[in-house]
C-alpha atoms as a PDB file:
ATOM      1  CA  UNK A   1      12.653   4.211  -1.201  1.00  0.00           C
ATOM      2  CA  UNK A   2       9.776   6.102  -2.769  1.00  0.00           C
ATOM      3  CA  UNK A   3      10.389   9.525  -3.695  1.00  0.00           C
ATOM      4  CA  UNK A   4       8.242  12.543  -2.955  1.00  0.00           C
ATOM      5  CA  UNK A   5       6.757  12.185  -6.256  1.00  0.00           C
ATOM      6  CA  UNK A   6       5.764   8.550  -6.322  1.00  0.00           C
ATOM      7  CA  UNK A   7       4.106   9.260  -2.871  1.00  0.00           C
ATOM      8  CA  UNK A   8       1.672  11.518  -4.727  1.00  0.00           C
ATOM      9  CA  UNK A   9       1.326   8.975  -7.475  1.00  0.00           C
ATOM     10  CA  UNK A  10       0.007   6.050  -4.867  1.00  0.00           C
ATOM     11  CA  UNK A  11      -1.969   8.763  -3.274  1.00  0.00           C
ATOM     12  CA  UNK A  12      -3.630   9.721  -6.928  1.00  0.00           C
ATOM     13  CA  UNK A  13      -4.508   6.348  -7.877  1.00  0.00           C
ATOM     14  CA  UNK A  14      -5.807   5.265  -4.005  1.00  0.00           C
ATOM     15  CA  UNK A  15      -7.499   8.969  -3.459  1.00  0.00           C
ATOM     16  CA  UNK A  16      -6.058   8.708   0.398  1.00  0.00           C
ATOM     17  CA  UNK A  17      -4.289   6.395   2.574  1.00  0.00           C
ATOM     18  CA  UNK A  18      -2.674   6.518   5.910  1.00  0.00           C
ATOM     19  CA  UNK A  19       1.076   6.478   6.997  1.00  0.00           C
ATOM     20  CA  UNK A  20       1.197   3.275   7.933  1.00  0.00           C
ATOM     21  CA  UNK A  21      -0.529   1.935   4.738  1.00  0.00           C
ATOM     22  CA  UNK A  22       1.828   4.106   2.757  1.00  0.00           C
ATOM     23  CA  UNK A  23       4.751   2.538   4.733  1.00  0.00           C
ATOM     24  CA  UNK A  24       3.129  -1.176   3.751  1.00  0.00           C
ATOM     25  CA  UNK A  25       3.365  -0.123   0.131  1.00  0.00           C
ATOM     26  CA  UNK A  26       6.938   1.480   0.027  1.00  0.00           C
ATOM     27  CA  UNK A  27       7.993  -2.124   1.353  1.00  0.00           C
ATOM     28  CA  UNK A  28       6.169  -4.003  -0.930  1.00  0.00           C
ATOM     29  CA  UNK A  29       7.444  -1.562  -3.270  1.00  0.00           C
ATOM     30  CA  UNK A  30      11.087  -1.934  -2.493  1.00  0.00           C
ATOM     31  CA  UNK A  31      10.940  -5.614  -2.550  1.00  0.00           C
ATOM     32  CA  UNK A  32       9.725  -5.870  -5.809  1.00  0.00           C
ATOM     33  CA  UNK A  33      12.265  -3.375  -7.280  1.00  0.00           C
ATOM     34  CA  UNK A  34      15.118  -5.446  -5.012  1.00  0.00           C
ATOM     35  CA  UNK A  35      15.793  -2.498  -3.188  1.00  0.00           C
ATOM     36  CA  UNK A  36      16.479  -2.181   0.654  1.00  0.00           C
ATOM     37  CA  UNK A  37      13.571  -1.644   2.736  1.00  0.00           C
ATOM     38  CA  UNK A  38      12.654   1.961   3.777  1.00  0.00           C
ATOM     39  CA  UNK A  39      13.655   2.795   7.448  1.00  0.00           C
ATOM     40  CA  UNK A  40       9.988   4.127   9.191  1.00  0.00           C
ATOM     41  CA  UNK A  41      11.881   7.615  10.577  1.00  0.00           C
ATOM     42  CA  UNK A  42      13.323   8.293   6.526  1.00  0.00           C
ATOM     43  CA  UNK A  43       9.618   7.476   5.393  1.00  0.00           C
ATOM     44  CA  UNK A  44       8.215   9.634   7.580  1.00  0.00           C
ATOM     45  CA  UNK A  45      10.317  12.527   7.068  1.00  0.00           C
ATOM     46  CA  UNK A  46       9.732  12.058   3.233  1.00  0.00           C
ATOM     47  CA  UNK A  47       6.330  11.909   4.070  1.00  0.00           C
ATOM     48  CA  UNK A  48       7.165  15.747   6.036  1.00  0.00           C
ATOM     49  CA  UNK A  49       9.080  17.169   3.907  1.00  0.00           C
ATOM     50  CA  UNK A  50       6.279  16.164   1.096  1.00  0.00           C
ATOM     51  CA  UNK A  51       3.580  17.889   3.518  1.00  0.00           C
ATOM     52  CA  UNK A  52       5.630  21.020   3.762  1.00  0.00           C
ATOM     53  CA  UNK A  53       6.345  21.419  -0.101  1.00  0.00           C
ATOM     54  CA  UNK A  54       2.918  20.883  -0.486  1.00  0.00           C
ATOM     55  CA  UNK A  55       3.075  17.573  -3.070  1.00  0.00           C
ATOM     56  CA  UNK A  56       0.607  15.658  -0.339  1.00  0.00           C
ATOM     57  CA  UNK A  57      -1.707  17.298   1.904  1.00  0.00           C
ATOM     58  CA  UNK A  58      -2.890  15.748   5.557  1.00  0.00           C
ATOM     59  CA  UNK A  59      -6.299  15.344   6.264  1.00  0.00           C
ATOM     60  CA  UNK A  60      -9.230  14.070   8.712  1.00  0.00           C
ATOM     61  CA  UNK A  61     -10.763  10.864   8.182  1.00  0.00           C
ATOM     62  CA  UNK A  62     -13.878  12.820   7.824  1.00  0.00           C
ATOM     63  CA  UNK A  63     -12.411  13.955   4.883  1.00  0.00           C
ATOM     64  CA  UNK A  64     -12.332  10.924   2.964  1.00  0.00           C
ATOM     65  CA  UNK A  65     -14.816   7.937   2.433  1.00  0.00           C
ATOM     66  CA  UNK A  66     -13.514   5.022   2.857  1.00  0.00           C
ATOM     67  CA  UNK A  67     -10.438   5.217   4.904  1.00  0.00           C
ATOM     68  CA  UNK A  68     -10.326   5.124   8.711  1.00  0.00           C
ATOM     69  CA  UNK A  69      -6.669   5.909   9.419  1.00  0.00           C
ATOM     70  CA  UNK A  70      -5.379   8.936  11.685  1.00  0.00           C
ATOM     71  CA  UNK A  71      -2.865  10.345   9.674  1.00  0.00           C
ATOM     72  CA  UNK A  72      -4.067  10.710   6.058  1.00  0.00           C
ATOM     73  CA  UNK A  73      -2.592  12.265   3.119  1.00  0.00           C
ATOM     74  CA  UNK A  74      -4.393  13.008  -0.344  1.00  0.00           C
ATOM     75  CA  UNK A  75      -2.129  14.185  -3.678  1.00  0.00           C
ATOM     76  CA  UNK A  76      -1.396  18.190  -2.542  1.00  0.00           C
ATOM     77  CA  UNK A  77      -1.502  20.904  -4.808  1.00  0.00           C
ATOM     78  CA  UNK A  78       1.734  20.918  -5.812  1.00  0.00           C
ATOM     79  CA  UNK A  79       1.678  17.587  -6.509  1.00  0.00           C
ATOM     80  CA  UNK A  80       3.461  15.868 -10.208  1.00  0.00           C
ATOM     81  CA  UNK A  81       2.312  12.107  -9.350  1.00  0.00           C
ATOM     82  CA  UNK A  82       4.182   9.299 -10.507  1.00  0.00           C
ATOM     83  CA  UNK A  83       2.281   6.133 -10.251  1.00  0.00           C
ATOM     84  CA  UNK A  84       4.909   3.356  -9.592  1.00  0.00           C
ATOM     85  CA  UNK A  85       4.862   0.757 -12.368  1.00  0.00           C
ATOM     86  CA  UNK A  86       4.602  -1.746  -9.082  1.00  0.00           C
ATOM     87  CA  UNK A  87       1.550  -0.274  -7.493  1.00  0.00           C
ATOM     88  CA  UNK A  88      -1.636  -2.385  -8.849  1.00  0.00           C
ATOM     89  CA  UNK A  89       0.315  -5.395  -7.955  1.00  0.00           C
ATOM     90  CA  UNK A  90       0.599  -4.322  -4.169  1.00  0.00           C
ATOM     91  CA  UNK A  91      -2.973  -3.318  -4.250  1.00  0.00           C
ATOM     92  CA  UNK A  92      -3.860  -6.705  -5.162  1.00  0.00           C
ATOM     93  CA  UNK A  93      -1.327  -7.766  -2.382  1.00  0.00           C
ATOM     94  CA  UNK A  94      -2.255  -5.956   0.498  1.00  0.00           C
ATOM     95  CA  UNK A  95      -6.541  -5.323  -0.637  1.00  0.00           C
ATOM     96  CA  UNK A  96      -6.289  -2.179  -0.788  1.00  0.00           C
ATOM     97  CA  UNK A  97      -9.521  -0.433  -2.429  1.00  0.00           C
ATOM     98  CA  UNK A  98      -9.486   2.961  -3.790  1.00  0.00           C
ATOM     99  CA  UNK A  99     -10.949   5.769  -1.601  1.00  0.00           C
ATOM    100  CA  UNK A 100     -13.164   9.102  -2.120  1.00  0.00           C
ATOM    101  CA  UNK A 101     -11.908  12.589  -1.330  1.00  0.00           C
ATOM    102  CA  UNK A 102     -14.877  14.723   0.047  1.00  0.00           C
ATOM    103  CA  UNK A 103     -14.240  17.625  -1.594  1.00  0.00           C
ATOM    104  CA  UNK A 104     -17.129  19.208   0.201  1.00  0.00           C
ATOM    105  CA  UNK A 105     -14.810  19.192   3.598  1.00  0.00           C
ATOM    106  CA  UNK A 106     -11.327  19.495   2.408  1.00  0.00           C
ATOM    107  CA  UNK A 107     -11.494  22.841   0.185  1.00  0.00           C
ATOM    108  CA  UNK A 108     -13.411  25.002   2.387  1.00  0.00           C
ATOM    109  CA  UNK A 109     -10.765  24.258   4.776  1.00  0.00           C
ATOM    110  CA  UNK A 110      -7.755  24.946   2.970  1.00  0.00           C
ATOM    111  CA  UNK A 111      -9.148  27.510   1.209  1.00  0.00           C
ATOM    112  CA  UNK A 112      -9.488  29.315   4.380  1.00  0.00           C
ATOM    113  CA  UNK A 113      -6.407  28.569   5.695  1.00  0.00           C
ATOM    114  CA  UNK A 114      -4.879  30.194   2.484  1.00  0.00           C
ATOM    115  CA  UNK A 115      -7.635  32.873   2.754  1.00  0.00           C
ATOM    116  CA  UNK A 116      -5.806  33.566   6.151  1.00  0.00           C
ATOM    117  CA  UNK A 117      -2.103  33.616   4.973  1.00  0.00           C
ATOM    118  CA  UNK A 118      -3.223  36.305   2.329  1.00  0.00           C
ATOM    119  CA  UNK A 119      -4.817  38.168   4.913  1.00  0.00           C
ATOM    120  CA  UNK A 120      -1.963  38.106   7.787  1.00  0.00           C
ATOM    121  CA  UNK A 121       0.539  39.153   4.701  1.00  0.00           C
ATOM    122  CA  UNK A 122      -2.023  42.173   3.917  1.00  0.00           C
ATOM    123  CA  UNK A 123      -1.717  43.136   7.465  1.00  0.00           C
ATOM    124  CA  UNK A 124       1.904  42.874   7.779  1.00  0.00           C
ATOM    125  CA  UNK A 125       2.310  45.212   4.467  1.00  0.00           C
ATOM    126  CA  UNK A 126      -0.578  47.669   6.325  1.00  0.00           C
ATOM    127  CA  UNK A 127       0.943  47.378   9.379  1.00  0.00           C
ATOM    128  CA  UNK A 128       4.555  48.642   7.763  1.00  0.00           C
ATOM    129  CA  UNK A 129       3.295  51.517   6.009  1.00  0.00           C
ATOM    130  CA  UNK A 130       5.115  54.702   6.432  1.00  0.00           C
ATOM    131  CA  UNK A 131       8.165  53.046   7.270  1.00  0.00           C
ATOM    132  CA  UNK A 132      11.499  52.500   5.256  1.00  0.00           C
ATOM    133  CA  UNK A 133      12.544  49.335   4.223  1.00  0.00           C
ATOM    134  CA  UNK A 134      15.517  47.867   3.051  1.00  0.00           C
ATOM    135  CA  UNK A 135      15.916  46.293  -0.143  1.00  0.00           C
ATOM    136  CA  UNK A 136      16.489  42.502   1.680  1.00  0.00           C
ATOM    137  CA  UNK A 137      12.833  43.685   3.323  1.00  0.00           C
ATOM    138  CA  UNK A 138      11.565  44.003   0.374  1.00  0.00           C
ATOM    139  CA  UNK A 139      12.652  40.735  -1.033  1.00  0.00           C
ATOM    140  CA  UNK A 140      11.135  38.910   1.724  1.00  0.00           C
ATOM    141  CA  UNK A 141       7.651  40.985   1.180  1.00  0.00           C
ATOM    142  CA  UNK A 142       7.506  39.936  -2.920  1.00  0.00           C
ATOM    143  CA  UNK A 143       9.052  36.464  -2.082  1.00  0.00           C
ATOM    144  CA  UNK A 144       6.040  35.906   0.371  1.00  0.00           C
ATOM    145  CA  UNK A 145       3.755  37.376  -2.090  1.00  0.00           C
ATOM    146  CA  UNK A 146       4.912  35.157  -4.931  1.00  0.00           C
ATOM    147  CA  UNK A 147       4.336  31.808  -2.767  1.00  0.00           C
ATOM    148  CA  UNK A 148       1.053  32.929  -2.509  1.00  0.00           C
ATOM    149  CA  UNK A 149       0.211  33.702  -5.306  1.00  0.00           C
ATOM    150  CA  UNK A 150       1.887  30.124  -6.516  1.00  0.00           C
ATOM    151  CA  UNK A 151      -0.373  28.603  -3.726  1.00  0.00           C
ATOM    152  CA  UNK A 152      -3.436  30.109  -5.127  1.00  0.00           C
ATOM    153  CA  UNK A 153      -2.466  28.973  -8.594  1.00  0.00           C
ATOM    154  CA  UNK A 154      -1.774  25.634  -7.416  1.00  0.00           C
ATOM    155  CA  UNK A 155      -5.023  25.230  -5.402  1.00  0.00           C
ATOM    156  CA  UNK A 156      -7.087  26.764  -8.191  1.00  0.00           C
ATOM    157  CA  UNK A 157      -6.111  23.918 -10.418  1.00  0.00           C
ATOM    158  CA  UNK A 158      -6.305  21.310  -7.152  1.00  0.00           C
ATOM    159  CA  UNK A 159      -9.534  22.085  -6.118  1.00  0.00           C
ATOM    160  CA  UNK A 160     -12.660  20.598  -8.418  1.00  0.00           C
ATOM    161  CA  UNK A 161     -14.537  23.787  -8.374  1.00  0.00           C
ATOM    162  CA  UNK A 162     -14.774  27.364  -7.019  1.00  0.00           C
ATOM    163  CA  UNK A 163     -17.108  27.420  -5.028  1.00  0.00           C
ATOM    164  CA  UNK A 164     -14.975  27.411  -1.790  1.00  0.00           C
ATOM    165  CA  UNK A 165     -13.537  31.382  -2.175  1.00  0.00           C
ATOM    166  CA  UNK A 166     -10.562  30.821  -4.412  1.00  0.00           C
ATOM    167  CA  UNK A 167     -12.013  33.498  -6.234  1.00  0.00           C
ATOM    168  CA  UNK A 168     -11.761  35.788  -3.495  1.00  0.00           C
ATOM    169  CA  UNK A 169      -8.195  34.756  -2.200  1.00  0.00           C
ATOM    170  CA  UNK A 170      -7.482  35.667  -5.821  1.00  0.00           C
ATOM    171  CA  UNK A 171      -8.965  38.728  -5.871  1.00  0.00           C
ATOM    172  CA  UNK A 172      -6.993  39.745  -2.405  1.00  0.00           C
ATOM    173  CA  UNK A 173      -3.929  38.743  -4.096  1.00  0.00           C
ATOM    174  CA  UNK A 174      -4.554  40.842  -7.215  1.00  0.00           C
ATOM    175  CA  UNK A 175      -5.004  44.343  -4.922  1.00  0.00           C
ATOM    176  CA  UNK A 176      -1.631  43.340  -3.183  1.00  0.00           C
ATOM    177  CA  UNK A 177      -0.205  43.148  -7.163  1.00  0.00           C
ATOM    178  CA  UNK A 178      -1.455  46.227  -7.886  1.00  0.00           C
ATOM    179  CA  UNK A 179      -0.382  48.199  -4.974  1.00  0.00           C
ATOM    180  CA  UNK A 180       3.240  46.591  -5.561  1.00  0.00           C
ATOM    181  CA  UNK A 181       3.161  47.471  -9.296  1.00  0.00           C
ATOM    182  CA  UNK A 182       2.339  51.148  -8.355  1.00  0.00           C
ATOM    183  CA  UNK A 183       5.380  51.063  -6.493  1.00  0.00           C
ATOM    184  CA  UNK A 184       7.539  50.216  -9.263  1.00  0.00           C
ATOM    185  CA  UNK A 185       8.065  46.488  -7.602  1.00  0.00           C
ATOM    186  CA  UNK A 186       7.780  48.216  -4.253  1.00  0.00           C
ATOM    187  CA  UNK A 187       5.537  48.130  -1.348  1.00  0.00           C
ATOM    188  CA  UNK A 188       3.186  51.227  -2.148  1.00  0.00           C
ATOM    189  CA  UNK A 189       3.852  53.319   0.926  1.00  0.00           C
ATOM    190  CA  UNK A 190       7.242  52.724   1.508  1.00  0.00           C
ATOM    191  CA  UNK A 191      10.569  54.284   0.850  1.00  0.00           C
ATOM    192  CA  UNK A 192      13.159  51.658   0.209  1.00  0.00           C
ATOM    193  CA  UNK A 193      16.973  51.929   1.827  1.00  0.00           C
ATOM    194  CA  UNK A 194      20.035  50.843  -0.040  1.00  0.00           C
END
């Protein structure tokens, strides 16, 4: 079966492509490499599990010229294709064209999802401030904040330009360092238990 990773490489080379058409070309794929073919429940929950770690991304057909399915994925930002040696020939096999990501429609959006996850974190830290917290508490707080912060790196390099608010998110992030450096690695505000 395809792995996470050469999901993200058909998805690079086709722009965007739905489940099912992604399911056509991991058993194309797995007949040319004499391999068994993919069970549809394991391909999907490859297909989830690559959604969650961010390597593909859903989207709306809106979102993309030239493709019509209703559940499609683009290359995520966390994505390290690798384009199956196999792929051109199952393009040529099945027709399938390459398709065009509108940009325009899918950064704004996940920008401001991520512009939301920064801003529900803020809150929590706000919302804690006073308080003691233990030193597993604290973990959590500068785990959280260091997936962000990852995510923001990731989509700054994933997104063609900045002019969706990446600079912003950024900018949110950076107060949140600073108040956590002031704190010696602590949430500024707080008095941490052993």
């Amino acid at each position: 079966m395809l792995s996470e990773e050469e999901v993200a490489g058909v998805l690079e080379v086709l722009a965007a492509a739905g489940s099912d058409e992604l399911f056509c070309i991991a058993i194309e794929i797995a007949g040319m490499r004499d391999e068994p073919v993919p069970e549809r429940r394991a391909f999907e929950s490859l297909l989830k599990k690559a959604v969650k770690d961010r390597i593909i991304e859903p989207v709306s057909a809106q979102e993309v010229k030239g493709c019509s399915s209703e559940k499609i994925y683009i290359p995520g930002p966390a994505a390290f294709p690798s384009v199956p040696d196999e792929l051109s020939a199952v393009m040529d096999i099945l027709r399938i064209k390459k398709r065009k990501i509108d940009w325009k429609k899918v950064a704004p959006s996940r920008v401001n999802e991520l512009s939301g996850e920064v801003d529900e974190f803020t809150s929590s830290i706000e919302g804690l401030a006073g308080g003691w917290l233990n030193k597993k508490k604290v973990s959590q707080l500068e785990k959280e904040y260091g997936r962000l912060m990852s995510t923001c790196s990731d989509f700054e390099f994933w997104i063609p330009a900045d002019v969706y608010g990446l600079k912003t998110v950024r900018a949110k992030l950076q107060r949140i360092k600073e108040e956590l450096s002031r704190a010696g690695g602590l949430i500024s505000g707080f008095t941490c238990q052993a």
